[in-house]
N, C-alpha and C. Protein backbone atom coordinates (compact mmCIF):
# COMPACT_ATOMS: atom_id res chain seq x y z
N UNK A 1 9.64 6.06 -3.30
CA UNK A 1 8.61 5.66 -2.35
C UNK A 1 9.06 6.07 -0.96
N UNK A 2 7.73 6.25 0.12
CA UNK A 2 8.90 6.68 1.07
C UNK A 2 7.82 6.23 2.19
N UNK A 3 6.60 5.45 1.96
CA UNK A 3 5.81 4.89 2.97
C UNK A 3 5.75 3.62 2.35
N UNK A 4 5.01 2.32 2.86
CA UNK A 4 5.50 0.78 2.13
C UNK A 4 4.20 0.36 3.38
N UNK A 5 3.67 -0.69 2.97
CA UNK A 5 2.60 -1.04 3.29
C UNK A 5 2.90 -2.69 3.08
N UNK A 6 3.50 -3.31 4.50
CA UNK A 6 3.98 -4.46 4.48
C UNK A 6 2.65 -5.98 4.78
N UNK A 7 3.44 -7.11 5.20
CA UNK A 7 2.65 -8.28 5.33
C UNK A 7 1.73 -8.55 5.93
N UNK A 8 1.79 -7.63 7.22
CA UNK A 8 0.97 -8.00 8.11
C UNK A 8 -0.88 -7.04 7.89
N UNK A 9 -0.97 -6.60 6.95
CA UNK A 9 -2.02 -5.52 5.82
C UNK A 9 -2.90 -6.74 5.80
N UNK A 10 -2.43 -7.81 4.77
CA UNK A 10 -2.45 -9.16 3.98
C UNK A 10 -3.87 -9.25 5.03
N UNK A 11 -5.08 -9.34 4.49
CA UNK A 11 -6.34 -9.83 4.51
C UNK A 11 -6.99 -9.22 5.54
N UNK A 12 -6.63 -8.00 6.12
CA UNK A 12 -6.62 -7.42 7.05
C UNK A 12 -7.59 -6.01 6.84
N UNK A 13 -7.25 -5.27 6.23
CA UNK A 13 -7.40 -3.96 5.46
C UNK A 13 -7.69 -3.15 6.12
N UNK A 14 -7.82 -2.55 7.55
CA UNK A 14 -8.33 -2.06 8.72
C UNK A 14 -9.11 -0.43 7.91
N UNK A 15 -8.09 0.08 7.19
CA UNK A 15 -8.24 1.45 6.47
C UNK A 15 -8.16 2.93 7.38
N UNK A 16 -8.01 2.75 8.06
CA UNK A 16 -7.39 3.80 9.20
C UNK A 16 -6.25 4.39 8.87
N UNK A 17 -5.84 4.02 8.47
CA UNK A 17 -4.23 4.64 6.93
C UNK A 17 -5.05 5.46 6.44
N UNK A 18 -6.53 5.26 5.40
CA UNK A 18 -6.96 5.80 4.72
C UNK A 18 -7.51 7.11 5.06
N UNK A 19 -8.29 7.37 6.50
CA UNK A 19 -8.80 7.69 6.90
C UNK A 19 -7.98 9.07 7.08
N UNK A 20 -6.14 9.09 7.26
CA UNK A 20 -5.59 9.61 7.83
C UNK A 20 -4.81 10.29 6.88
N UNK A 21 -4.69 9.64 5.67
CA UNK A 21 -3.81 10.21 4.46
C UNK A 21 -4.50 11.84 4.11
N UNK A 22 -3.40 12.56 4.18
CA UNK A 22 -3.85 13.81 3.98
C UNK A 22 -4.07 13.64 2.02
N UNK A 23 -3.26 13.20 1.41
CA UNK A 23 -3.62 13.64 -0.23
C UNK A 23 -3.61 12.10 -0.66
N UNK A 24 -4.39 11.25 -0.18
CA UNK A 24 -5.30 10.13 -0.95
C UNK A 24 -4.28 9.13 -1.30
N UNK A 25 -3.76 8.68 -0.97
CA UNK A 25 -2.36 8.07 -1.82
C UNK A 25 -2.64 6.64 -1.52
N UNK A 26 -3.24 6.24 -0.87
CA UNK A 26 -3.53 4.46 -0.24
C UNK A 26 -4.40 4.06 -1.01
N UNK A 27 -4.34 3.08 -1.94
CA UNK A 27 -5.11 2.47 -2.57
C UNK A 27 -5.33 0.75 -2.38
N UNK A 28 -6.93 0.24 -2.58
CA UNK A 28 -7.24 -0.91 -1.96
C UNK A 28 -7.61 -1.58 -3.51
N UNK A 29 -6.83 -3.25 -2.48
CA UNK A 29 -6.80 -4.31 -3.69
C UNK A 29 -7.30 -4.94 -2.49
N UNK A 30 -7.94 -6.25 -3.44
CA UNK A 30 -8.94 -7.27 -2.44
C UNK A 30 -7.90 -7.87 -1.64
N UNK A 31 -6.93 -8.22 -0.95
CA UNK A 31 -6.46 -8.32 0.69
C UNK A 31 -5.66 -7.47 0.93
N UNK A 32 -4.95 -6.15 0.33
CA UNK A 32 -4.13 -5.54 1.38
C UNK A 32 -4.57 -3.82 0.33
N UNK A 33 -3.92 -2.86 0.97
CA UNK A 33 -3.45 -1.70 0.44
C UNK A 33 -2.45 -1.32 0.63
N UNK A 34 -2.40 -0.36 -0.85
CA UNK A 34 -0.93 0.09 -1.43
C UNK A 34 -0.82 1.29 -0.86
N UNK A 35 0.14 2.18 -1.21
CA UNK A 35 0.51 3.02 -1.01
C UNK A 35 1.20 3.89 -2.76
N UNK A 36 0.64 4.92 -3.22
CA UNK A 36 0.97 5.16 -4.31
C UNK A 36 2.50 5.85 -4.10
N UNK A 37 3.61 5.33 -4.33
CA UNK A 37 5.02 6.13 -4.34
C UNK A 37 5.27 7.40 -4.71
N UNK A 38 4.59 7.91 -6.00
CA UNK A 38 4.95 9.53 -6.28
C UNK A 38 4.00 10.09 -5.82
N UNK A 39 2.65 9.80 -5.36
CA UNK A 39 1.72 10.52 -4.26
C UNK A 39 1.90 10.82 -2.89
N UNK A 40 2.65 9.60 -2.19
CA UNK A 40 3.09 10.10 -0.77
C UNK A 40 4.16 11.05 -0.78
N UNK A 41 3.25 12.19 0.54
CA UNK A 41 4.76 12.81 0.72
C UNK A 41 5.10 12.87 1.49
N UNK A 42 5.57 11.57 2.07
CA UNK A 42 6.08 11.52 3.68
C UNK A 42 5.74 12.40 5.10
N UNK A 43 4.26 12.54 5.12
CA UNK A 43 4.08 13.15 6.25
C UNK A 43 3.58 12.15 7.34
N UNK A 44 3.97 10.91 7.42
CA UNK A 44 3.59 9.96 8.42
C UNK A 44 2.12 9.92 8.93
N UNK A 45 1.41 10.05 8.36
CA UNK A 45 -0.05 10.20 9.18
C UNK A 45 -0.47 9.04 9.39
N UNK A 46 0.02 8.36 8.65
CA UNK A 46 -0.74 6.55 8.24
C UNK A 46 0.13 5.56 9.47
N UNK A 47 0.79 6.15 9.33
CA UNK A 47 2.07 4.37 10.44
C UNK A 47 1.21 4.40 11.75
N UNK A 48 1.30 5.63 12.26
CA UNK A 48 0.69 4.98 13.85
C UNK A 48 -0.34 4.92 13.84
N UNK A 49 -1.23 5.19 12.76
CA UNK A 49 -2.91 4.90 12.90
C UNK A 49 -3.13 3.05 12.77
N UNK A 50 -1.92 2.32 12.28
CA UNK A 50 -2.09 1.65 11.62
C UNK A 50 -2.13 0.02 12.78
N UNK A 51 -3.35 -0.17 13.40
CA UNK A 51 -3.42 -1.66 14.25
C UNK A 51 -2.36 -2.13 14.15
N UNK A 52 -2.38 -2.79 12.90
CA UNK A 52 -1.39 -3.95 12.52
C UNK A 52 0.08 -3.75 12.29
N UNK A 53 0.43 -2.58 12.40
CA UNK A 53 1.40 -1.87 12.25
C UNK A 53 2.43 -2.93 11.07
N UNK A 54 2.04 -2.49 10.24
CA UNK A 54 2.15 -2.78 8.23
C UNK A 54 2.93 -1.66 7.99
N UNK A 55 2.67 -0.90 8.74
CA UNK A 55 3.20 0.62 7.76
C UNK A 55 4.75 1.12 8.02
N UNK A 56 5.82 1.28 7.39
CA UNK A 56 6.76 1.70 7.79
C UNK A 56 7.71 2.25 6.76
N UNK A 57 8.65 3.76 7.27
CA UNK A 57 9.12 4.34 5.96
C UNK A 57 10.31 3.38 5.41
N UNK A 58 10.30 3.34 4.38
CA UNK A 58 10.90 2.42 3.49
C UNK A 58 12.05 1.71 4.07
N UNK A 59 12.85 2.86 4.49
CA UNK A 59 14.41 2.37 5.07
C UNK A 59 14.50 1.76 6.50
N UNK A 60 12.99 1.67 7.06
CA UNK A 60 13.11 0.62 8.25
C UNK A 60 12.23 -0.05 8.10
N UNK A 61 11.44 -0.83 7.18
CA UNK A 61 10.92 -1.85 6.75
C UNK A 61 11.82 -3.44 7.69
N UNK A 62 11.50 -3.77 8.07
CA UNK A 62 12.14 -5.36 8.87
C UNK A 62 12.31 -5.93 7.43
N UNK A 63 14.28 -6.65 7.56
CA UNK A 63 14.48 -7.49 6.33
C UNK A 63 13.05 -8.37 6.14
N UNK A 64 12.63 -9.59 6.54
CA UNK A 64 11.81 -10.15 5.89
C UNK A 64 10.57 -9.55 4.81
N UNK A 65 10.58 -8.43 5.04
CA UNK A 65 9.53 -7.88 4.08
C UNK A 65 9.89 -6.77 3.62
N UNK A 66 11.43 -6.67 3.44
CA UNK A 66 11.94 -5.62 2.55
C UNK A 66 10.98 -6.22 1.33
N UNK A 67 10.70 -7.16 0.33
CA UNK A 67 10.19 -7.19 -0.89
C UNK A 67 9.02 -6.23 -0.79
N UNK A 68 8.52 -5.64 -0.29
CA UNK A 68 6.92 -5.02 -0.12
C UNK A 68 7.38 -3.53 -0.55
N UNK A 69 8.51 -3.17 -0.67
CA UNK A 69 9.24 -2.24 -1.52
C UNK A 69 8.46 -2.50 -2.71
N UNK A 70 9.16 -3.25 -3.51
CA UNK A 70 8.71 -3.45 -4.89
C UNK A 70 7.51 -3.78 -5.01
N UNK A 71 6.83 -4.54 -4.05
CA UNK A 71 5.17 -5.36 -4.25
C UNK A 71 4.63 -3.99 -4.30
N UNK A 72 4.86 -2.95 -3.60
CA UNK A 72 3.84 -1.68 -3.55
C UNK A 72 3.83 -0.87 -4.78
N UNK A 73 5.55 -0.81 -5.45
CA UNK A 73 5.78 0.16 -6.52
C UNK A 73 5.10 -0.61 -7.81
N UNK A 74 5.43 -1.84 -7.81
CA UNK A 74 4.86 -2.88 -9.21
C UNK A 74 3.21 -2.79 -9.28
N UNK A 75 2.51 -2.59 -7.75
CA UNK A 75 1.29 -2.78 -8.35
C UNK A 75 0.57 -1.79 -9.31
N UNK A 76 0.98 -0.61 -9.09
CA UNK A 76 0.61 0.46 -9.68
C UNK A 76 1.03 0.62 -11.00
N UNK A 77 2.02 -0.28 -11.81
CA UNK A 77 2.48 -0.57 -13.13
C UNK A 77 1.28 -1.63 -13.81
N UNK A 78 1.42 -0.75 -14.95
CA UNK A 78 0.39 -1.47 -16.62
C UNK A 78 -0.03 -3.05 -16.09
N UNK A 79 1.40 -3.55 -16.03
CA UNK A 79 1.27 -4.92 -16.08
C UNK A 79 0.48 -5.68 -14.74
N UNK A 80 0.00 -5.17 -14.12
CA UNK A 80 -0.55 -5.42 -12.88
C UNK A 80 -2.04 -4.73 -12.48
N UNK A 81 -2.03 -3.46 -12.42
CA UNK A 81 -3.39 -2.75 -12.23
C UNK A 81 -3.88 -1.60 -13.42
N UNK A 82 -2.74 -1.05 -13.96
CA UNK A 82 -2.23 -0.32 -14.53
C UNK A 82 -3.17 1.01 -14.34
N UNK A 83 -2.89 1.36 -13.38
CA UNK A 83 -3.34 2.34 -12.43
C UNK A 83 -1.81 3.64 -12.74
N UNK A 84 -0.74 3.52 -12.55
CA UNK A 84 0.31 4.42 -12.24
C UNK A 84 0.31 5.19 -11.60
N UNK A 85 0.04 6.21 -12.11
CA UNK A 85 -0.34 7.76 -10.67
C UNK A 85 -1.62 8.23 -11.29
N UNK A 86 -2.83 7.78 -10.51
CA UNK A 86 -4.26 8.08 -11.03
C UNK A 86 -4.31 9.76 -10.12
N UNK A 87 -4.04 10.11 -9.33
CA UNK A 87 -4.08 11.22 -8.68
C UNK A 87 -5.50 11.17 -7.89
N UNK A 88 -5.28 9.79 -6.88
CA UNK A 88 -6.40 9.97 -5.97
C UNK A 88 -7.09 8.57 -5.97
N UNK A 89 -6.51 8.17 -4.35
CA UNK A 89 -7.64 6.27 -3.98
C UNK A 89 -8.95 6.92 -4.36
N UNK A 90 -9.91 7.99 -4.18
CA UNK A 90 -10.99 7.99 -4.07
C UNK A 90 -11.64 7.93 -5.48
N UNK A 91 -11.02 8.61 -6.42
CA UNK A 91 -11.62 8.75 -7.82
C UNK A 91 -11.17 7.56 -8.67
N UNK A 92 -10.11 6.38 -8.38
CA UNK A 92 -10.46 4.79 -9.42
C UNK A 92 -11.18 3.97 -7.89
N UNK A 93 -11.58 4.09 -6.83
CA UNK A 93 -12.21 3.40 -5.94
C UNK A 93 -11.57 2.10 -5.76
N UNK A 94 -12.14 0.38 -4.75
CA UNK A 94 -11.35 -0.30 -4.70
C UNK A 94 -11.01 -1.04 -6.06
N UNK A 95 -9.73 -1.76 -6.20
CA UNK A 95 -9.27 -2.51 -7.61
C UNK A 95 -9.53 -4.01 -7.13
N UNK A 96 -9.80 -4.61 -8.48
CA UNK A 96 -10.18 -6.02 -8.30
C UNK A 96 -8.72 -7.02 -8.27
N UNK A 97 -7.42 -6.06 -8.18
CA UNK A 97 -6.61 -7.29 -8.45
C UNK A 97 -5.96 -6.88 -7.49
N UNK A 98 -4.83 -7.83 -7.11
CA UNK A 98 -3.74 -7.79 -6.06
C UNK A 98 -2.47 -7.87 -6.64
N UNK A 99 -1.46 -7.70 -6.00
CA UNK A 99 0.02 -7.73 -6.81
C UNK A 99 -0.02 -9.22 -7.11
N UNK A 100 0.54 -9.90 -7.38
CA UNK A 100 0.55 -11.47 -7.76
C UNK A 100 1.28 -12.01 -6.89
N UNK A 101 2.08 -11.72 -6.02
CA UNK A 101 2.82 -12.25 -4.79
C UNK A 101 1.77 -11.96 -3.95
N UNK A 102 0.91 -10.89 -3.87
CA UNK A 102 -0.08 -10.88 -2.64
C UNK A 102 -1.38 -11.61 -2.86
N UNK A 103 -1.58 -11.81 -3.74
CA UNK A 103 -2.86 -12.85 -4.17
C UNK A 103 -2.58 -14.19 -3.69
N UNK A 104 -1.05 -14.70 -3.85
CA UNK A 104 -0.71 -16.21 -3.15
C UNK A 104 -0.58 -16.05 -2.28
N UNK A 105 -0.23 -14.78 -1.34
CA UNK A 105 0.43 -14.91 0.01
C UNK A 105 -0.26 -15.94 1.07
N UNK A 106 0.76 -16.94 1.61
CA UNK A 106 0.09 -17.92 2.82
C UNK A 106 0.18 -16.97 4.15
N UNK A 107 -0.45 -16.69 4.51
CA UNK A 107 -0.57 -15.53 5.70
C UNK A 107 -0.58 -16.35 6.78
């Protein structure tokens, strides 16, 4: 993974990330969006578009929300959306579920 789509996303969803992703890789769950890991290829287009500034490459993520590492890579696994690498937010459109840590999140 090499973009991460942290807490401050959480009920927010601005989509200006989306707007900016050159090859589709941001995908929307009902309060935040992901970021697909083997789709991004680190060309930063998304961080400074981003209001809420959520967006940051992996290795400077702020400790408190280092977990958003894994919340981003898990959602895209069977057991969660089971989406994996669809090759494109635009062609499965938005998903009805959230990671399960982001569905409780107290924001």
């Amino acid at each position: 993974m090499v973009y991460v789509i942290t807490e401050p996303c959480i009920d927010v969803k601005d989509r200006s990330c989306i707007d900016e992703c050159p090859v589709d890789c941001i995908y929307e769950g009902p309060r935040m969006l992901y970021i697909q890991p083997d789709e991004c290829i680190d060309c930063a287009a998304c961080e400074p578009v981003c209001p809420v500034e959520a967006i940051f490459y992996e290795d400077d993520i702020p400790q408190v929300w280092e977990e958003f590492i894994t919340i981003n890579s898990e959602w895209f696994e069977d057991s969660v959306t089971g989406l994996d690498s669809p090759g494109g937010a635009a062609t499965v459109g938005p998903q009805d579920v959230d990671h399960p840590k982001v569905a409780t999140w107290e924001v």
